[in-house]
C-alpha atoms as a PDB file:
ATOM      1  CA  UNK A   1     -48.839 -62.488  19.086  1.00  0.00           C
ATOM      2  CA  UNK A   2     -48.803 -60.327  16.465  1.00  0.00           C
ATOM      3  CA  UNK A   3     -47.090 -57.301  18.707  1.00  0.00           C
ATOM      4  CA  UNK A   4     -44.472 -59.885  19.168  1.00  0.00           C
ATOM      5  CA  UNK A   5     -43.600 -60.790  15.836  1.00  0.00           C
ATOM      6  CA  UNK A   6     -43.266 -57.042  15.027  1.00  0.00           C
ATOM      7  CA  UNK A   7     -41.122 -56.715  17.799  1.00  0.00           C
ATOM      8  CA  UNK A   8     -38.571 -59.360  16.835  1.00  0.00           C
ATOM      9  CA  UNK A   9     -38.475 -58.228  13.106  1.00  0.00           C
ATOM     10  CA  UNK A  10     -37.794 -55.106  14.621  1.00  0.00           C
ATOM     11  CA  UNK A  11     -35.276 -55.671  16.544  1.00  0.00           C
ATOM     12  CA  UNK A  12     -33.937 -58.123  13.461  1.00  0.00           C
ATOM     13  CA  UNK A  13     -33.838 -54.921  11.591  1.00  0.00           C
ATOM     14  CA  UNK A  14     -31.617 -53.029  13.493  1.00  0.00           C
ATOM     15  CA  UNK A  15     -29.617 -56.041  14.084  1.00  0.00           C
ATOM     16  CA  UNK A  16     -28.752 -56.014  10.430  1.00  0.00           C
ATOM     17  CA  UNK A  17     -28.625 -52.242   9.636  1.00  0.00           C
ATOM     18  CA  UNK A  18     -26.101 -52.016  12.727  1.00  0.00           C
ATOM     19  CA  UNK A  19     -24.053 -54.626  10.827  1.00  0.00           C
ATOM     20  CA  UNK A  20     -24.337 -53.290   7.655  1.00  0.00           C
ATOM     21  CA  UNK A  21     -23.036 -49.973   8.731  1.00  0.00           C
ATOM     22  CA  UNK A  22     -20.135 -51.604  10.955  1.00  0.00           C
ATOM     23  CA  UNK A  23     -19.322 -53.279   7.449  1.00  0.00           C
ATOM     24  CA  UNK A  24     -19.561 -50.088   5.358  1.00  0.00           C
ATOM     25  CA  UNK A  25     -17.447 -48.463   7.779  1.00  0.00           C
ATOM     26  CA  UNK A  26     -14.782 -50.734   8.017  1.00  0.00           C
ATOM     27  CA  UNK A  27     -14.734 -50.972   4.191  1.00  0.00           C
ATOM     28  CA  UNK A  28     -14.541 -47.286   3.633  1.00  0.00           C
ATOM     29  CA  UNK A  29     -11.604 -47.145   6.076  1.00  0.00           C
ATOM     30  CA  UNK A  30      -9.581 -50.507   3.982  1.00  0.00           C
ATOM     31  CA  UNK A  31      -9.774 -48.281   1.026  1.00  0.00           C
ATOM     32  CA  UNK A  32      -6.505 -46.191  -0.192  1.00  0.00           C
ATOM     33  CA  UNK A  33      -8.825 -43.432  -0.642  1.00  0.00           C
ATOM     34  CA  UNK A  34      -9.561 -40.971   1.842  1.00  0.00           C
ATOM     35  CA  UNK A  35     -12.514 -41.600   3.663  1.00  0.00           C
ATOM     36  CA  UNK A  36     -14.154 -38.106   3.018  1.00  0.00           C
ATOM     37  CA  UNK A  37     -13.807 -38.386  -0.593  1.00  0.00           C
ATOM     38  CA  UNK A  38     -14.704 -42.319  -0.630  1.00  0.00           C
ATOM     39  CA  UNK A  39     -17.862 -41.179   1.607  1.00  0.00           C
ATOM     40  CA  UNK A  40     -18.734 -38.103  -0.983  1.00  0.00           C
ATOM     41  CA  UNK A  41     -18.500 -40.864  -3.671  1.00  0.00           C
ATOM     42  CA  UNK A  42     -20.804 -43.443  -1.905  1.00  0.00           C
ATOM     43  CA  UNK A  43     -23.892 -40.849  -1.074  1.00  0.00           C
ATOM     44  CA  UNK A  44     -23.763 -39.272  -4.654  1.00  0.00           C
ATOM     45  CA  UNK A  45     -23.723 -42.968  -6.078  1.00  0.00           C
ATOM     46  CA  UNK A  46     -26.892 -43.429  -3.604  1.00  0.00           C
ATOM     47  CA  UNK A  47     -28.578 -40.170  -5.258  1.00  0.00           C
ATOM     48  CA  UNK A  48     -27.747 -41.344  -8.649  1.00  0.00           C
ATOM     49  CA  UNK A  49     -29.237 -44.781  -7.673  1.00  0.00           C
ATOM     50  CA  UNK A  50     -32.186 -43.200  -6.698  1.00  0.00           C
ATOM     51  CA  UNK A  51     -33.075 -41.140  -9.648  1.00  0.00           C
ATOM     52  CA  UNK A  52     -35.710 -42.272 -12.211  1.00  0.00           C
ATOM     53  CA  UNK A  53     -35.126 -43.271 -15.491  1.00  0.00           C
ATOM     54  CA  UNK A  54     -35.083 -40.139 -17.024  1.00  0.00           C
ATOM     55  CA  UNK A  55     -33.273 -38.273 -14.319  1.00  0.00           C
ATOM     56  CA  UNK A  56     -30.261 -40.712 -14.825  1.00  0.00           C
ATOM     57  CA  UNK A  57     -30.033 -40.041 -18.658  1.00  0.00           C
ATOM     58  CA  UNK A  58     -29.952 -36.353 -18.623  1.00  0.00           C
ATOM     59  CA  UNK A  59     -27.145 -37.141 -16.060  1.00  0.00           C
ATOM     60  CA  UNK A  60     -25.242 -39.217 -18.545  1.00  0.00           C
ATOM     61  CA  UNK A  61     -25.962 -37.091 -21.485  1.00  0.00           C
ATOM     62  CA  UNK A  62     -24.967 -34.250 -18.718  1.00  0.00           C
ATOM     63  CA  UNK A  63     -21.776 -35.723 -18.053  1.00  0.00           C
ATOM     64  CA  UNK A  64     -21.076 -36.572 -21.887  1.00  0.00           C
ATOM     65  CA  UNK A  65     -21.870 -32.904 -22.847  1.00  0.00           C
ATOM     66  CA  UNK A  66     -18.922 -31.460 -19.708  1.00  0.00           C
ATOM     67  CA  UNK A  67     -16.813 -34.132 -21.289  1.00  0.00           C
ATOM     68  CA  UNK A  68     -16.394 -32.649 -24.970  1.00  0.00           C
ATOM     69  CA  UNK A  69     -16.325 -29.427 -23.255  1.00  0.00           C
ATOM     70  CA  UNK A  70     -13.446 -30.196 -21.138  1.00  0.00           C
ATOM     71  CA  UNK A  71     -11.717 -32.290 -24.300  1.00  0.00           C
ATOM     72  CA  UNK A  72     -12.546 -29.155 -26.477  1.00  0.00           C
ATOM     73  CA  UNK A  73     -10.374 -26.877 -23.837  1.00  0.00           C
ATOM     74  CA  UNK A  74      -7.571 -29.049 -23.985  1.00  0.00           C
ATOM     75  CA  UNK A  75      -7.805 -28.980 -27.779  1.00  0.00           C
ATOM     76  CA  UNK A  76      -7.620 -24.872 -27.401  1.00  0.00           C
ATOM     77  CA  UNK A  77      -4.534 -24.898 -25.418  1.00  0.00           C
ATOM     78  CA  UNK A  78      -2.403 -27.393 -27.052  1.00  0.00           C
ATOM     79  CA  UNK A  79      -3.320 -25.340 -30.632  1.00  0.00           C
ATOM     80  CA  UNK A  80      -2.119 -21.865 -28.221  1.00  0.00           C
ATOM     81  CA  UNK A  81       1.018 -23.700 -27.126  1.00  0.00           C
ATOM     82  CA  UNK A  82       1.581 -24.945 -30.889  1.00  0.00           C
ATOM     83  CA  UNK A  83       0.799 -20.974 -32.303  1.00  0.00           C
ATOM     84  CA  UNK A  84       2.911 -19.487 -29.393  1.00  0.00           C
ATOM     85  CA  UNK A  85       6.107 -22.508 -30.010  1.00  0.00           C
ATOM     86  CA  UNK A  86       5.705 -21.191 -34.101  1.00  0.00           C
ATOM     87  CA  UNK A  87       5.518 -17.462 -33.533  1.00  0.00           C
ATOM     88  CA  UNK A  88       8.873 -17.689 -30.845  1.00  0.00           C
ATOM     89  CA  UNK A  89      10.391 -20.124 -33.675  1.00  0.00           C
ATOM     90  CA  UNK A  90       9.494 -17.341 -36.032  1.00  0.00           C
ATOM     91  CA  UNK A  91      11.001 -14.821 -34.264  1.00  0.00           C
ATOM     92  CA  UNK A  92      14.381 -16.071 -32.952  1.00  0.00           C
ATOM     93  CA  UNK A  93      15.063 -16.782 -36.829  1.00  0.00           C
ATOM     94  CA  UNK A  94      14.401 -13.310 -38.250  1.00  0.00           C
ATOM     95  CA  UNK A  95      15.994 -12.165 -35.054  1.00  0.00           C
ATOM     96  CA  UNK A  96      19.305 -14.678 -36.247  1.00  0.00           C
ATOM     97  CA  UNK A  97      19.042 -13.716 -39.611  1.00  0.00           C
ATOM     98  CA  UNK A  98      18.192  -9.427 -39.786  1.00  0.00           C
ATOM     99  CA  UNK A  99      19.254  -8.156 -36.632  1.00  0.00           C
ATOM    100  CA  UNK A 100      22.299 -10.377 -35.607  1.00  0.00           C
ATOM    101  CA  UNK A 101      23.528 -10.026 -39.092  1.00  0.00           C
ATOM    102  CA  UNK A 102      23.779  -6.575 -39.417  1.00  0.00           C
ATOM    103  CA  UNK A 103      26.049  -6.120 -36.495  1.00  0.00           C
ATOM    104  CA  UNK A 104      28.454  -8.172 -37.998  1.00  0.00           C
ATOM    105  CA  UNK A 105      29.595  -6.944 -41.209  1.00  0.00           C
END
């Protein structure tokens, strides 16, 4: 009896995993995203799940610590495309005001 009833939740199991992954399927193919990138999304979400405690906050503080670092690049080249705007600024007027004036006297 007991074979049995191992045998049917068994069987029950697989039942519902087949579903499951005819429903994950069919839901990563609805998606406007492409279904490599939705799948790459779905198993590092599963690793993430599966981390401890611990293993989830160095992640965050991980990911907060690539995020200033990214912000702080952005911050670089918007001050280099500020200094570069002022030094061409600069230039064209000493260029307007020395050089073009002495040809014309």
């Amino acid at each position: 009896m007991n074979q049995q009833d191992n045998q049917s939740w068994s069987q029950r199991l697989r039942d519902l995993e087949t579903k499951i992954d005819r429903e994950v399927f069919s839901q990563t193919n609805s998606n406007n995203q492409p279904s490599s990138m939705r799948n790459l999304y779905d198993r590092l979400l599963f690793k993430f799940q599966q981390l401890p405690n611990w293993g989830k906050a160095a992640v965050g503080i991980g990911g907060v610590m690539v995020g200033f670092w990214l912000v702080g690049i952005v911050f670089r080249l918007i001050s280099l495309a500020m200094t570069v705007a002022v030094v061409g600024v600069v230039l064209y007027v000493g260029y307007k005001l020395f050089l073009n004036n002495s040809n014309h006297p």
